[in-house]
C-alpha atoms as a PDB file:
ATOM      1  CA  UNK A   1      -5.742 -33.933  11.800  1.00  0.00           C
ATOM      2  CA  UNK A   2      -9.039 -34.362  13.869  1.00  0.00           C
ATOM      3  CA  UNK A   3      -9.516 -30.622  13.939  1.00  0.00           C
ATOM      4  CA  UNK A   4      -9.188 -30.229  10.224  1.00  0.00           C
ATOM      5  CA  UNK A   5     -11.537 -33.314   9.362  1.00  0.00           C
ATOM      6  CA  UNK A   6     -13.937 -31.680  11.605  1.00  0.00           C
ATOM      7  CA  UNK A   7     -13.566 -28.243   9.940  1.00  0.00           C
ATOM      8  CA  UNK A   8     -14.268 -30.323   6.932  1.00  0.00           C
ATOM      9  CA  UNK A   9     -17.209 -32.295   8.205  1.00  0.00           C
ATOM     10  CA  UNK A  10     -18.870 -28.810   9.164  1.00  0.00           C
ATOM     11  CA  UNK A  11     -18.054 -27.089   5.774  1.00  0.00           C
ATOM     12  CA  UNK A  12     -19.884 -29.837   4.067  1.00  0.00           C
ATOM     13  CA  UNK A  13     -23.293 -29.646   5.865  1.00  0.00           C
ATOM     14  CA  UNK A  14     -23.545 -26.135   6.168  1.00  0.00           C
ATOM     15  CA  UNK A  15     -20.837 -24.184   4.234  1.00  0.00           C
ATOM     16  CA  UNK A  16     -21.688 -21.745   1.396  1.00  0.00           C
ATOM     17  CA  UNK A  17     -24.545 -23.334  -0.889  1.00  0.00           C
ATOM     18  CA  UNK A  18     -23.535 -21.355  -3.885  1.00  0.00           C
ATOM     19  CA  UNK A  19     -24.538 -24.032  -6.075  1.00  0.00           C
ATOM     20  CA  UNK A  20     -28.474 -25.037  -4.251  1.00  0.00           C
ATOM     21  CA  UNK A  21     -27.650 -28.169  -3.506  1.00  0.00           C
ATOM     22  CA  UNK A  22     -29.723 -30.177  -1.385  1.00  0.00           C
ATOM     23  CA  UNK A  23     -28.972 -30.618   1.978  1.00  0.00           C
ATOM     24  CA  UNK A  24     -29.791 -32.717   5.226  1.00  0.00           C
ATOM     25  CA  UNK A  25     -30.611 -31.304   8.694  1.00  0.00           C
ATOM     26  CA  UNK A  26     -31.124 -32.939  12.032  1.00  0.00           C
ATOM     27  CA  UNK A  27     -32.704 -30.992  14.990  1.00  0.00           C
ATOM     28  CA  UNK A  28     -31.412 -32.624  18.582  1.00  0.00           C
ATOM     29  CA  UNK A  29     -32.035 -30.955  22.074  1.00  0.00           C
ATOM     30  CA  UNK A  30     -29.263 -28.141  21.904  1.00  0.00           C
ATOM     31  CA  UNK A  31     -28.204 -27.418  18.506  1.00  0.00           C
ATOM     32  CA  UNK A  32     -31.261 -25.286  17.348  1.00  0.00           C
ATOM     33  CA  UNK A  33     -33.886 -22.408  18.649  1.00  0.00           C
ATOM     34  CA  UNK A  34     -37.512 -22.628  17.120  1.00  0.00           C
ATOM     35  CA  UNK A  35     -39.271 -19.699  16.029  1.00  0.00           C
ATOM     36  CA  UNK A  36     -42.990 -20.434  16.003  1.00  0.00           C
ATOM     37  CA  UNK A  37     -45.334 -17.852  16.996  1.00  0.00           C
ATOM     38  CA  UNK A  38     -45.429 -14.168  16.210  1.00  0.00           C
ATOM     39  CA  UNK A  39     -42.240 -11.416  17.007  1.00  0.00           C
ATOM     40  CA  UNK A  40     -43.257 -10.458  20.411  1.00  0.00           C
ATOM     41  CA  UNK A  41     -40.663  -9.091  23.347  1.00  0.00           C
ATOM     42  CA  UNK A  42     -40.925 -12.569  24.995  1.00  0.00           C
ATOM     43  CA  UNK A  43     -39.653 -13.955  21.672  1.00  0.00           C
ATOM     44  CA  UNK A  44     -37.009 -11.570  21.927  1.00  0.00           C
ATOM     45  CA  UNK A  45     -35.560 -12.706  25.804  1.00  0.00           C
ATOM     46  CA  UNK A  46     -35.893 -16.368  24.818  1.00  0.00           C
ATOM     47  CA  UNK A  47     -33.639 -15.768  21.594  1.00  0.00           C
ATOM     48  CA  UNK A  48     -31.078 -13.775  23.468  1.00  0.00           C
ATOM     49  CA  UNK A  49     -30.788 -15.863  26.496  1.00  0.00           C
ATOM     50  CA  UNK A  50     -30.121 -18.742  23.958  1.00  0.00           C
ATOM     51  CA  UNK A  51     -27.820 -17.038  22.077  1.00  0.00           C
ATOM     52  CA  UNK A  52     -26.099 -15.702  25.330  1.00  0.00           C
ATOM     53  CA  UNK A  53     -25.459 -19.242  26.729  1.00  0.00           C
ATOM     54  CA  UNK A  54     -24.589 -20.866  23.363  1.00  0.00           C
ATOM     55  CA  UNK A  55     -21.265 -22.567  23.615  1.00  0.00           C
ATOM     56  CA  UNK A  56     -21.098 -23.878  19.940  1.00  0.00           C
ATOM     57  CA  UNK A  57     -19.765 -21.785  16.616  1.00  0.00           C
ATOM     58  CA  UNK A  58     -23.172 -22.509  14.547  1.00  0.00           C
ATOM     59  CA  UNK A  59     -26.729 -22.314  15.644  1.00  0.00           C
ATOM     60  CA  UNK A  60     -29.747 -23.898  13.727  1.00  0.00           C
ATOM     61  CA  UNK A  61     -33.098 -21.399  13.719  1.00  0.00           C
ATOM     62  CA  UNK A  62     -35.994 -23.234  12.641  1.00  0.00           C
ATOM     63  CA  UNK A  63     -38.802 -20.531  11.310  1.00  0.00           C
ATOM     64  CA  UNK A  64     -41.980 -21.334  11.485  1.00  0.00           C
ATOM     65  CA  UNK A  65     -43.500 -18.021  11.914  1.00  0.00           C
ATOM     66  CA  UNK A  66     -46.370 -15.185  10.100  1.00  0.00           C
ATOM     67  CA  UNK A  67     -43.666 -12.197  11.418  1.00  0.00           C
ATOM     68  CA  UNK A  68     -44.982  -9.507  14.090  1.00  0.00           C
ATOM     69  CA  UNK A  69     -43.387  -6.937  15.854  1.00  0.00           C
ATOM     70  CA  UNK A  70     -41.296  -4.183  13.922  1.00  0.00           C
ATOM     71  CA  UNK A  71     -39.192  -3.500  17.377  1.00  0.00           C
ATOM     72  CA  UNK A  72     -38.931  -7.253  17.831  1.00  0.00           C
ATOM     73  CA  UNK A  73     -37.284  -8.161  14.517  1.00  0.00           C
ATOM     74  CA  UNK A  74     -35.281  -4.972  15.146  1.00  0.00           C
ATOM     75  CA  UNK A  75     -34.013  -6.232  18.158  1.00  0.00           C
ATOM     76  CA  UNK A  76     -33.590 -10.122  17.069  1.00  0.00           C
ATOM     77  CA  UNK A  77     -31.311  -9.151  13.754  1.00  0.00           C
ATOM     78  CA  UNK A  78     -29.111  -6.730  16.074  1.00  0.00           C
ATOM     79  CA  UNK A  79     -28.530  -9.903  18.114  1.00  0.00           C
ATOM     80  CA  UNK A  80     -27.429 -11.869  15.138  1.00  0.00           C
ATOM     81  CA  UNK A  81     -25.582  -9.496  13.728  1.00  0.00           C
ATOM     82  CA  UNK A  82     -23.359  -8.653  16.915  1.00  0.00           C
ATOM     83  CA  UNK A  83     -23.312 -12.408  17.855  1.00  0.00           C
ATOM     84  CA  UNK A  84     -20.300 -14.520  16.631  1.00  0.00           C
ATOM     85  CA  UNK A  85     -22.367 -16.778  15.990  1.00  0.00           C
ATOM     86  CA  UNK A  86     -23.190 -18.252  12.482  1.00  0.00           C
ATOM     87  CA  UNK A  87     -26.739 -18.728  11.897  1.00  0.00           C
ATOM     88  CA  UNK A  88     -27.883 -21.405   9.512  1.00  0.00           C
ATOM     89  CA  UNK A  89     -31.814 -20.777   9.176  1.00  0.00           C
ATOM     90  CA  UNK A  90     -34.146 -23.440   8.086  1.00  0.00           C
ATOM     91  CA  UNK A  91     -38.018 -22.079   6.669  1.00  0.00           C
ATOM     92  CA  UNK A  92     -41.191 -23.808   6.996  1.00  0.00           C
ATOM     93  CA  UNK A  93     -42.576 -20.413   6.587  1.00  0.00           C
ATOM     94  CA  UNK A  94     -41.190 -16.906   6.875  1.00  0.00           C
ATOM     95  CA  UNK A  95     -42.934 -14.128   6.289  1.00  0.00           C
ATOM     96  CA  UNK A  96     -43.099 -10.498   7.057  1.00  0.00           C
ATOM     97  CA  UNK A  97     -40.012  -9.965  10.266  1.00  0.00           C
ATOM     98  CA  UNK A  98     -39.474 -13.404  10.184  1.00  0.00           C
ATOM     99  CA  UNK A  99     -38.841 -12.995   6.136  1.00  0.00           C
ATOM    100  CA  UNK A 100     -36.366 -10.326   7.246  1.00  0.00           C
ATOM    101  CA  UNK A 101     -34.962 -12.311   9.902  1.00  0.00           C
ATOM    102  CA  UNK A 102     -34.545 -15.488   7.402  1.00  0.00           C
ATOM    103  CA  UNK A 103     -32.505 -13.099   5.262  1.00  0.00           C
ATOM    104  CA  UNK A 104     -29.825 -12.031   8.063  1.00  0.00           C
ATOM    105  CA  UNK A 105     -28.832 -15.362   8.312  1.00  0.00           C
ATOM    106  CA  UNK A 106     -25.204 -16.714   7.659  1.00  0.00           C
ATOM    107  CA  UNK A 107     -27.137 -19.606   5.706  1.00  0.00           C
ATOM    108  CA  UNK A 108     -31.008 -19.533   4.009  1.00  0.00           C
ATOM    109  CA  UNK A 109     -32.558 -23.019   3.523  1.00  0.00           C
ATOM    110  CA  UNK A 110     -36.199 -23.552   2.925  1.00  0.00           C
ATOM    111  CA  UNK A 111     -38.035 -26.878   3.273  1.00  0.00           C
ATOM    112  CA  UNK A 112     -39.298 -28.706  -0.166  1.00  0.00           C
ATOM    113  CA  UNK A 113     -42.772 -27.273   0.789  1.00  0.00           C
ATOM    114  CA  UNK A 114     -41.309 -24.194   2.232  1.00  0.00           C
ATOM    115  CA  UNK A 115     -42.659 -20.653   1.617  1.00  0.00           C
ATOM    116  CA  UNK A 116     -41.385 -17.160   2.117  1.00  0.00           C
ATOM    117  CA  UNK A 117     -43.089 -13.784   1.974  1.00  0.00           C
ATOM    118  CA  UNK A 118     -42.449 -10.108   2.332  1.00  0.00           C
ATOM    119  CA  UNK A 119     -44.620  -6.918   1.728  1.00  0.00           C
ATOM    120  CA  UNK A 120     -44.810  -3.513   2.670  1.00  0.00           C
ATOM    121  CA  UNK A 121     -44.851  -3.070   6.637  1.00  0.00           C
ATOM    122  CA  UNK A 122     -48.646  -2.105   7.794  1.00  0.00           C
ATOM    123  CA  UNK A 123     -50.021  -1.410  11.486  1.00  0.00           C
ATOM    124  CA  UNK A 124     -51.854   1.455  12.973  1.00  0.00           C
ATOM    125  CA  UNK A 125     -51.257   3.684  15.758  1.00  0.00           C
ATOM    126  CA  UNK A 126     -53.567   5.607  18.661  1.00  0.00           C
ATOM    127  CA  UNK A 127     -52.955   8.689  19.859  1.00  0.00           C
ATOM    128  CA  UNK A 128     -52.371  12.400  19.287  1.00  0.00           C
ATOM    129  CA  UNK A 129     -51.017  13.464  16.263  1.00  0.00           C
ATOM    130  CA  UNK A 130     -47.502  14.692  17.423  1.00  0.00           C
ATOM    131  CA  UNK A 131     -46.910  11.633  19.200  1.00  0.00           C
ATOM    132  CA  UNK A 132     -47.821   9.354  15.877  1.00  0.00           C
ATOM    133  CA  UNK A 133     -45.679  11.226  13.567  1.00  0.00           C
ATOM    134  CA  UNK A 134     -42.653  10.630  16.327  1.00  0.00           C
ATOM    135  CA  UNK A 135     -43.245   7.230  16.783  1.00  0.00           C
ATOM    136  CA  UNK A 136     -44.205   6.731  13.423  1.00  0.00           C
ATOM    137  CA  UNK A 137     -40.326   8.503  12.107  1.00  0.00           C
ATOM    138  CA  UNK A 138     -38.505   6.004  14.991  1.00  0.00           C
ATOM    139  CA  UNK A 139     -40.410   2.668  13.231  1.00  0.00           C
ATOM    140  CA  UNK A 140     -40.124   3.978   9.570  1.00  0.00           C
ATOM    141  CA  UNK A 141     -36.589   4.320   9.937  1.00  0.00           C
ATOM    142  CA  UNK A 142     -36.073   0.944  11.560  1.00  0.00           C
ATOM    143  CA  UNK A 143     -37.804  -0.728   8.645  1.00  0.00           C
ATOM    144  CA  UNK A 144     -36.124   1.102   5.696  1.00  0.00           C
ATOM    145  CA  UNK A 145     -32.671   0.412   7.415  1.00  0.00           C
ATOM    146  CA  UNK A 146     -34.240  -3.305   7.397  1.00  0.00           C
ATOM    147  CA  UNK A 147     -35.429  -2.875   3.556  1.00  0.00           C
ATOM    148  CA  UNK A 148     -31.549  -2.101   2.550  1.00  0.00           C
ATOM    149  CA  UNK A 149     -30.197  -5.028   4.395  1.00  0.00           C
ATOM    150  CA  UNK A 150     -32.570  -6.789   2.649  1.00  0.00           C
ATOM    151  CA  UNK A 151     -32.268  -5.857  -0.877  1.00  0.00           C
ATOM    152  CA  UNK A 152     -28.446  -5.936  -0.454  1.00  0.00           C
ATOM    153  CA  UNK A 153     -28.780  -9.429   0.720  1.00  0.00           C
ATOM    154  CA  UNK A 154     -31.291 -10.732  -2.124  1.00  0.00           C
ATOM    155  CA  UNK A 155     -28.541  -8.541  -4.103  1.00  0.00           C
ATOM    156  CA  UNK A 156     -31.100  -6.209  -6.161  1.00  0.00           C
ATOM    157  CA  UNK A 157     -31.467  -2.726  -6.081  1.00  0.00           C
ATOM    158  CA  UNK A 158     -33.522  -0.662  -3.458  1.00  0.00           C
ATOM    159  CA  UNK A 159     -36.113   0.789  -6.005  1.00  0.00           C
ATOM    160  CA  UNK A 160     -36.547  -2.921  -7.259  1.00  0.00           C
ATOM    161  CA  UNK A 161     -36.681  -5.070  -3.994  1.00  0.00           C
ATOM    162  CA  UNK A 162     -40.060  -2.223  -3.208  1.00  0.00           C
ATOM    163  CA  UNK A 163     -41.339  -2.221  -6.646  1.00  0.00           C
ATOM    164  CA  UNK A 164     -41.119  -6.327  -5.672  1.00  0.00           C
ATOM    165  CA  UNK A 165     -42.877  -6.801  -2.269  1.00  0.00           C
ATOM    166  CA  UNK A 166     -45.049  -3.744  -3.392  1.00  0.00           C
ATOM    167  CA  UNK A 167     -47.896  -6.592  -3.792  1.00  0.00           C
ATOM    168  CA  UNK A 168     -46.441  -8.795  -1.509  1.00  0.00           C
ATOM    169  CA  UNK A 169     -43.735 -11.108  -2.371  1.00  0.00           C
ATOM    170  CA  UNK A 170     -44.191 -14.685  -2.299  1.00  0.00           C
ATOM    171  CA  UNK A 171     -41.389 -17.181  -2.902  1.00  0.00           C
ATOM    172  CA  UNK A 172     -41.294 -20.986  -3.265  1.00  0.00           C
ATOM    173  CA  UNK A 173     -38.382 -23.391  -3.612  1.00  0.00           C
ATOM    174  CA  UNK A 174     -38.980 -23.113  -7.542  1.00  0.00           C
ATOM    175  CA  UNK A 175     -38.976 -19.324  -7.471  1.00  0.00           C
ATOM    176  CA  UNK A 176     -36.710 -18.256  -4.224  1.00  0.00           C
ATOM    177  CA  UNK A 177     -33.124 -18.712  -6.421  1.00  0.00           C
ATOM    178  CA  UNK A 178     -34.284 -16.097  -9.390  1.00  0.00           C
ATOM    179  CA  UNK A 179     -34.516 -13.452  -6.366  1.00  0.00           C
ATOM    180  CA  UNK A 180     -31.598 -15.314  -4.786  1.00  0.00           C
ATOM    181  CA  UNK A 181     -33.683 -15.651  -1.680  1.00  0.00           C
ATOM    182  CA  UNK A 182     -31.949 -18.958  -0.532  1.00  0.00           C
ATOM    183  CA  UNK A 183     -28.659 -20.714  -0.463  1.00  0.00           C
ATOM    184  CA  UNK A 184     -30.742 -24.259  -0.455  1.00  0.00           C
ATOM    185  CA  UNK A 185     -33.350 -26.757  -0.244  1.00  0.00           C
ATOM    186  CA  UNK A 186     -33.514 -29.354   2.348  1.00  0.00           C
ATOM    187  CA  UNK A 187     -33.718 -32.764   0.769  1.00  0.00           C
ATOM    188  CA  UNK A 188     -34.390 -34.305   4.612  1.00  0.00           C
ATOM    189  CA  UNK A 189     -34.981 -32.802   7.850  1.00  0.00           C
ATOM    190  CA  UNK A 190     -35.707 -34.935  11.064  1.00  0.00           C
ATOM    191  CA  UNK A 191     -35.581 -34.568  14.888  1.00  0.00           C
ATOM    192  CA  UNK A 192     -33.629 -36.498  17.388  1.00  0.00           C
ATOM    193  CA  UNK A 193     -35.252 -39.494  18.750  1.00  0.00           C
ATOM    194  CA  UNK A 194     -35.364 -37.827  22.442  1.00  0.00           C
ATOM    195  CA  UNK A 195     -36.410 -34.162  21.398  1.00  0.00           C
ATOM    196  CA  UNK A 196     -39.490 -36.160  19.715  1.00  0.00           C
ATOM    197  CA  UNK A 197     -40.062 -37.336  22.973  1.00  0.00           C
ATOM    198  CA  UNK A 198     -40.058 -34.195  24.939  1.00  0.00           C
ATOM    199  CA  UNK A 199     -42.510 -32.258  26.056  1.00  0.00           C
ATOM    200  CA  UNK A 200     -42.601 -28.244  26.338  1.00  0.00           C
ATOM    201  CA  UNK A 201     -45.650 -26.173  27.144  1.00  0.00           C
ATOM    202  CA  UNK A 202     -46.745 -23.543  24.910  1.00  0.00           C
ATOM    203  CA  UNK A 203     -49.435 -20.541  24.687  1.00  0.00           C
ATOM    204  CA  UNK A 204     -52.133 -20.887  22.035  1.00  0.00           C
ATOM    205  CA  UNK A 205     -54.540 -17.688  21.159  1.00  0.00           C
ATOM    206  CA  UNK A 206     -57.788 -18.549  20.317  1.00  0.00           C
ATOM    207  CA  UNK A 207     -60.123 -16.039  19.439  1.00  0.00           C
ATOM    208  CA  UNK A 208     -63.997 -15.219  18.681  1.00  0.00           C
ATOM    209  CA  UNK A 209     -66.125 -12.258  18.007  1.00  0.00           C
ATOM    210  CA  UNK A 210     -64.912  -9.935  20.678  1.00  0.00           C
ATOM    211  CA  UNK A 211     -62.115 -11.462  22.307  1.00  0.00           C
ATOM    212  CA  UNK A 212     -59.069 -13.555  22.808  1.00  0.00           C
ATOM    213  CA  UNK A 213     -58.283 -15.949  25.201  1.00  0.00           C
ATOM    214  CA  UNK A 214     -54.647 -17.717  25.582  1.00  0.00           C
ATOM    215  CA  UNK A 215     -54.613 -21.631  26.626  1.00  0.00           C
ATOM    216  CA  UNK A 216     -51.482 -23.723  27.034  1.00  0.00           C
ATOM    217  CA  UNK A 217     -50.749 -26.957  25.306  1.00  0.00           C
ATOM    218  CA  UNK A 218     -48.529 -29.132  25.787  1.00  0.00           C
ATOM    219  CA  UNK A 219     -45.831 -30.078  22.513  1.00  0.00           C
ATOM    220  CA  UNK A 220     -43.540 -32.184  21.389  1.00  0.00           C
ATOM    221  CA  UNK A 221     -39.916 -30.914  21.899  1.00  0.00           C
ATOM    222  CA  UNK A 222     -39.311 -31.527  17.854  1.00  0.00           C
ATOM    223  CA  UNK A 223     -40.631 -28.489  16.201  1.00  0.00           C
ATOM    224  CA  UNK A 224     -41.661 -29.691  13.322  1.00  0.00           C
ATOM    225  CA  UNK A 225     -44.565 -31.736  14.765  1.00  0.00           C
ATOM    226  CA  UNK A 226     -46.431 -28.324  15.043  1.00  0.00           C
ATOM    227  CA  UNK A 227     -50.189 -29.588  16.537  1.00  0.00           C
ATOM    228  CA  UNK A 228     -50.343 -30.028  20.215  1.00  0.00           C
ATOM    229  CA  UNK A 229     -50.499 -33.552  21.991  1.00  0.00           C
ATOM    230  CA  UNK A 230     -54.085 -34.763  22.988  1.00  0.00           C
ATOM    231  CA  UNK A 231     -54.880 -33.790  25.825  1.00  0.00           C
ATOM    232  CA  UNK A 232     -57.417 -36.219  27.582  1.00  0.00           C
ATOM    233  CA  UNK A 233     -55.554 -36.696  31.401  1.00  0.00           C
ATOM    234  CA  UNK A 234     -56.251 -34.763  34.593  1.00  0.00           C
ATOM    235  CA  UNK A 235     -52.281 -34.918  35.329  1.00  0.00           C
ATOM    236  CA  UNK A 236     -52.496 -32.725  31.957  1.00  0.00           C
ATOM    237  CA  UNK A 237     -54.343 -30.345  33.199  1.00  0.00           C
ATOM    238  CA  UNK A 238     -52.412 -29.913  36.284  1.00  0.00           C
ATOM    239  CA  UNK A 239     -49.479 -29.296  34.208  1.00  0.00           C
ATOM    240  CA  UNK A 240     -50.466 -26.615  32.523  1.00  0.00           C
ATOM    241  CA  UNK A 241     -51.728 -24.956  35.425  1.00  0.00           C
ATOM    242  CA  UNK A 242     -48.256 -25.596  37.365  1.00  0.00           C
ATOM    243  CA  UNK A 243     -46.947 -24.022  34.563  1.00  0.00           C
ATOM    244  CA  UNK A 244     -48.673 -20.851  35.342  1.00  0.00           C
ATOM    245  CA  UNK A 245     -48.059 -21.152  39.453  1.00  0.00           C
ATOM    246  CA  UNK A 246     -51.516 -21.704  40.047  1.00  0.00           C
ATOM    247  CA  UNK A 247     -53.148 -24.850  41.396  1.00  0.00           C
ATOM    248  CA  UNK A 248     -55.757 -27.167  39.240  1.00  0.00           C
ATOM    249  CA  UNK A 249     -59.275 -26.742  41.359  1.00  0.00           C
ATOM    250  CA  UNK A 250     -62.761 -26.528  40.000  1.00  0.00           C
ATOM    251  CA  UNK A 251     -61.902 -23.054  38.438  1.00  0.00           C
ATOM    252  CA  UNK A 252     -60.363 -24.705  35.267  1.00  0.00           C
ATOM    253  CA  UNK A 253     -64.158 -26.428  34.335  1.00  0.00           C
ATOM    254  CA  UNK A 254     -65.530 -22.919  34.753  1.00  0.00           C
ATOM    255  CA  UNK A 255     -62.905 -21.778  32.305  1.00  0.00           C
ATOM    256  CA  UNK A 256     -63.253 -25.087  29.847  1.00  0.00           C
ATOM    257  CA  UNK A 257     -67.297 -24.460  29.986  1.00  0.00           C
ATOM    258  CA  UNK A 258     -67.091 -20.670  29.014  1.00  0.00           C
ATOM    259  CA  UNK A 259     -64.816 -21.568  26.227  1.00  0.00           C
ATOM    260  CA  UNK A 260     -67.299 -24.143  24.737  1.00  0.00           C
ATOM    261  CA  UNK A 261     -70.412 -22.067  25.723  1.00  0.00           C
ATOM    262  CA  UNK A 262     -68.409 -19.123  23.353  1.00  0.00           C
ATOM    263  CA  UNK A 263     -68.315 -16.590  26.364  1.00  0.00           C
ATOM    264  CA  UNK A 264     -65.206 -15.365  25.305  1.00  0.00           C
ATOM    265  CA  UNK A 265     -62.624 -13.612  27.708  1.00  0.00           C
ATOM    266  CA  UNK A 266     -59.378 -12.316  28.338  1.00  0.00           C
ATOM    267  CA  UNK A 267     -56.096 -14.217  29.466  1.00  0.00           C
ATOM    268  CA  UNK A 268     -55.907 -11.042  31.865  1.00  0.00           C
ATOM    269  CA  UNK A 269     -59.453 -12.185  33.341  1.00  0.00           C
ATOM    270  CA  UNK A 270     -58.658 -16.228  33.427  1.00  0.00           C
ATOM    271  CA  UNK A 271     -55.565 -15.507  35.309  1.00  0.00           C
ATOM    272  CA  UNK A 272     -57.469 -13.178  37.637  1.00  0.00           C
ATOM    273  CA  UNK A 273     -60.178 -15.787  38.285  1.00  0.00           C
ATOM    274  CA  UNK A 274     -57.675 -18.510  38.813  1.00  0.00           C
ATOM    275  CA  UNK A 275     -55.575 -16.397  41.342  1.00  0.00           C
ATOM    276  CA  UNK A 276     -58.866 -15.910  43.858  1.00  0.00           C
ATOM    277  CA  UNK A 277     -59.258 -19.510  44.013  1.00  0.00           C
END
């Protein structure tokens, strides 16, 4: 009897949402994996190892995310799809892979203020010709296999899904159903009183005329608090650093006063400078 009422339970909050309804969603330490940058490789080993040691039948993806890599998304829907796993996906924003990745999952809901996007895939390559057109075949065939799944999944037909995102597609709670885009909107969402509480370090990119540089910040554990904590405590600092095996030391004021002086430089370079100290 407890097995079935628990069946029940689980049908309720996150079975088919053929009729939109709205639904509620709480986000506690283990029962979700956040998806808040750009689709880069290290996105890729963080998703898999979480989806490796997952012991549970449904996992919560919060997407917070502009897209990125073609071979990324590739990679993170063949997980999915090979994973028993069901995947209920909540958007803050979704657009470009993370639109596709939104659309592989078992379950689509988008916030109230939610948006999602798609378009045509762009990006530019370097190199000599016979070496584009190869590696240009391998990526265009990744994406139109993506395209299909797509349009199958928003359940229109090929030629109309492109004619669709031809100018890019962009899709609110009001006008996500008429493309049938989601499955719901979430009337509440909220973290868990601890995973508010937690911190996690992340990488931020900030970037000026000619450059980029990469600082870490630290977070709160509940993803959708999405600006960093203040940061105004030496112990901070030494965080960070830890985080990155190196030790605090005057080098991080040289590093602080060349960002606010605008003499911009690469993560490759800070790391190199911290490493001779």
């Amino acid at each position: 009897m407890y097995r079935v009422l628990v069946l029940f339970l689980i049908l309720i909050n996150f079975g088919a949402f053929a009729n939109n309804k709205d639904v509620n969603v709480k986000l506690e330490n283990n029962n979700f994996f956040a998806v808040t940058d750009v689709f880069t490789e290290q996105l890729v080993e963080s998703f898999t190892r979480k989806v490796m040691t997952y012991d549970k039948d449904r996992l919560i993806v919060y997407i917070d995310s502009p897209g990125g890599s073609v071979f990324a998304m590739a990679r993170i829907i063949g997980i999915m799809k090979s994973s028993k796993i069901k995947f209920t996906c909540v958007a803050r924003f979704a657009a470009s892979a993370a639109f596709a990745m939104f659309q592989a999952c078992h379950d689509r809901l988008l916030l109230y203020d939610g948006i999602i996007m798609q378009h045509n895939a762009s990006g530019f390559f370097r190199d000599e010709f016979p070496r584009i057109m190869s590696l240009f075949n391998a990526i265009n065939d990744i994406v139109i296999d993506v395209e299909h799944m797509t349009s199958k999944r928003l359940k229109m037909e090929y030629k109309d899904y492109k004619v669709a995102i031809n100018n890019n597609l962009w899709l609110s709670r009001v006008t996500a159903p008429k493309y049938n885009a989601i499955d719901a909107v979430i009337k509440t969402i909220g973290c868990d009183k601890d995973l508010i509480e937690k911190t996690v370090i992340k990488p931020q990119r900030k970037c000026g005329w000619f450059d980029c540089i990469t600082e870490y910040k630290k977070f709160s554990g509940c993803p959708l608090l999405a600006e960093p904590l203040p940061e105004n405590k030496k112990d901070d600092d030494d965080l960070l650093w830890k985080h990155n095996g190196f030790s605090r030391e005057p080098i991080i004021e040289k590093i602080n006063t060349d960002i606010k002086n605008f003499m911009w430089i690469t993560p490759r370079h800070v790391l190199n400078r911290a490493a001779k100290k």
